[in-house]
Protein backbone atom coordinates (compact mmCIF):
# COMPACT_ATOMS: atom_id res chain seq x y z
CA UNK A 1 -21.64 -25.17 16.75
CA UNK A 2 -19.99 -26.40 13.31
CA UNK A 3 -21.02 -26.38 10.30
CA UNK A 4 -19.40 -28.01 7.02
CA UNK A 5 -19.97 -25.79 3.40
CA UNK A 6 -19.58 -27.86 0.42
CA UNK A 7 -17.87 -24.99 -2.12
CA UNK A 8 -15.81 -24.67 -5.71
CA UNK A 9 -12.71 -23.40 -5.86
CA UNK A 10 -11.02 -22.09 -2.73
CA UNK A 11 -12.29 -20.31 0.42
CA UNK A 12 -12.03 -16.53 -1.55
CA UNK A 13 -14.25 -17.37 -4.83
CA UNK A 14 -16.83 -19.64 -2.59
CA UNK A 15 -17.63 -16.39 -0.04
CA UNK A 16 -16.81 -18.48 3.05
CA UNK A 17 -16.04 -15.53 5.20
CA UNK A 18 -19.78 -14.78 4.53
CA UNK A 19 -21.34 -17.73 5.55
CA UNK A 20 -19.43 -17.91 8.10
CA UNK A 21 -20.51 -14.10 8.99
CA UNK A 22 -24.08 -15.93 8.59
CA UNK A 23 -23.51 -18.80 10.65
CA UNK A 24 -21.60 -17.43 13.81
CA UNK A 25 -23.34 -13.55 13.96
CA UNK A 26 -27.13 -13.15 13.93
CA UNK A 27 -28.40 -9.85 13.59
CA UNK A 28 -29.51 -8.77 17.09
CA UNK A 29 -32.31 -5.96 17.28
CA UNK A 30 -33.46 -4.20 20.32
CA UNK A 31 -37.19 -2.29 20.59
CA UNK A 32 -37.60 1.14 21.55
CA UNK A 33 -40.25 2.84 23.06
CA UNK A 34 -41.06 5.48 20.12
CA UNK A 35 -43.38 7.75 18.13
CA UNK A 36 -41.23 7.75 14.98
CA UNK A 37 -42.28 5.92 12.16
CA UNK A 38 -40.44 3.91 9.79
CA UNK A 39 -41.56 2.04 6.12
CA UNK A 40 -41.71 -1.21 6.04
CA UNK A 41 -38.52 -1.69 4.46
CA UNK A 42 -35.45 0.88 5.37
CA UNK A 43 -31.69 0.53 4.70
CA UNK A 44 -29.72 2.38 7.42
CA UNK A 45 -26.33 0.95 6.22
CA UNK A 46 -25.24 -0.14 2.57
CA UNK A 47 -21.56 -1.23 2.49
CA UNK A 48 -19.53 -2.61 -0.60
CA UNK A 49 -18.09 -4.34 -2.37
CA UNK A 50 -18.76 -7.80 -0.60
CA UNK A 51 -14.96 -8.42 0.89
CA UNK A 52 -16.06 -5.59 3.18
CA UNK A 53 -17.56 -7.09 6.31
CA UNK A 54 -19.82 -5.23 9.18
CA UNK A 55 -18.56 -5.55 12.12
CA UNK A 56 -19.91 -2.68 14.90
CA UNK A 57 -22.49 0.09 15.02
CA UNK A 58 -22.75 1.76 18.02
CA UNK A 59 -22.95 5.31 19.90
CA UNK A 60 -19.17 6.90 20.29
CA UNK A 61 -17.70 6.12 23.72
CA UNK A 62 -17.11 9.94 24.36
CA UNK A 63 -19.64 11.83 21.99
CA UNK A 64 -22.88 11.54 20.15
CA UNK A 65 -21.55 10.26 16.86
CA UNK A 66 -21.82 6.96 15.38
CA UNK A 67 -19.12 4.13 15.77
CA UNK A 68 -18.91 1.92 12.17
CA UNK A 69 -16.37 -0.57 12.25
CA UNK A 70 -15.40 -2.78 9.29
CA UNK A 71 -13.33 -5.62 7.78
CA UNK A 72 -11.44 -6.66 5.04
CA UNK A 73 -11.80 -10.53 4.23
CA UNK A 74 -9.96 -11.42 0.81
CA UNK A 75 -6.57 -9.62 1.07
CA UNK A 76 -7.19 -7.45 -1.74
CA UNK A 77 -6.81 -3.41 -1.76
CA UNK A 78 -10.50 -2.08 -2.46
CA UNK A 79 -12.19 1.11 -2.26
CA UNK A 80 -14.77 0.93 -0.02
CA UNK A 81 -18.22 2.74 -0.59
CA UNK A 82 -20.73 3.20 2.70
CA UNK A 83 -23.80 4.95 2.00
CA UNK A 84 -25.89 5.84 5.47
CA UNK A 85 -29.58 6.61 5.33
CA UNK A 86 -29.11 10.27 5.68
CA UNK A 87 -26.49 13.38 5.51
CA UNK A 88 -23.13 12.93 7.21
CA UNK A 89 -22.15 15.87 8.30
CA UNK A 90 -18.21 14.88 9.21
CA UNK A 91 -16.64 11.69 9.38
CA UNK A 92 -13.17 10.30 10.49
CA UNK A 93 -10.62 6.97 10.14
CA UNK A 94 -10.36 6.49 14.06
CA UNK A 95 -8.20 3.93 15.89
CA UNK A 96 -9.89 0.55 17.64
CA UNK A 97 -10.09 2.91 20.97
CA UNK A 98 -11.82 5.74 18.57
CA UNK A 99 -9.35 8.20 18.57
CA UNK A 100 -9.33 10.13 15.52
CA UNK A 101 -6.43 9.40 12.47
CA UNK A 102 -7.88 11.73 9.73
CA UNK A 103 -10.73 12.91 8.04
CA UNK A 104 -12.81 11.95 5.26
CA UNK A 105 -14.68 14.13 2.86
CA UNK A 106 -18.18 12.68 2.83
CA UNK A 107 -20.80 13.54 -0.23
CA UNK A 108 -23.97 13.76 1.01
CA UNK A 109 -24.68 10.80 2.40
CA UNK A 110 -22.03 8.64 1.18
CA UNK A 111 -18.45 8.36 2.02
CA UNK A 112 -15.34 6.32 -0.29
CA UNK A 113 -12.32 5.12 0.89
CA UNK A 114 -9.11 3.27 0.87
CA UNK A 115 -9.14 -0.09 2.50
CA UNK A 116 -5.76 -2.78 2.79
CA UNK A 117 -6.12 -6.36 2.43
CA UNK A 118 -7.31 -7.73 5.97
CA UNK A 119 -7.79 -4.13 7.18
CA UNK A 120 -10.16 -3.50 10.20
CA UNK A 121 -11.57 0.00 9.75
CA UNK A 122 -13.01 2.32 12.66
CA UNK A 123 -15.04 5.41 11.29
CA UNK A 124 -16.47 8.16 13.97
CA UNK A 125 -19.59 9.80 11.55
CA UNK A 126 -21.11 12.57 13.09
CA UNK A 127 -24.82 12.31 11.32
């Protein structure tokens, strides 16, 4: 599918990346069987500013921790801030094949960082 956007100024200012994001990627959710209960609304993931886009969440190929994967859409330097829905207990920069860079020093349950323009970023969070 296509779709034309109508927009001011260029592709940056108008947030095409995030329509686009819209357009092409539906959120896709998968039931459990479960006894856990959640309210009504929950946020598990809060990621900003908005030239950070979510890419992946998924179980670590080779461990229990979490695989969060991120990109960089205007080609600006920005400090990324990721809060999770609960304590992370150690966290990582990890390559696209999840091998560990360097760690991070989370707070609670929020972590900042350094992100380059256009920069995909791989994080290994053990929660």
């Amino acid at each position: 599918e296509y779709a034309i956007q109508p927009h001011e100024g260029d592709w940056r200012q108008a947030k095409i990346y995030k329509q686009a994001q819209d357009f092409y990627h539906l959120p896709c959710c998968i039931q459990a069987n479960s006894q856990g209960e959640l309210p009504e609304e929950f946020s598990f993931l809060k990621l900003s500013p908005d030239n950070l886009i979510f890419s992946t969440l998924k179980k670590a190929e080779d461990s229990d921790e979490v695989i969060l994967r991120f990109f960089e859409t205007k080609g600006e330097e920005t400090i990324a801030e990721i809060e999770l829905f609960r304590e992370i207990k150690r966290a990582a920069v990890s390559d696209l094949l999840e091998r560990e860079e360097y760690e991070l020093k989370p707070d609670c349950n929020r972590l900042r960082m350094e992100v380059k323009p256009f920069e995909i970023v791989t994080l290994k969070i053990e929660l």
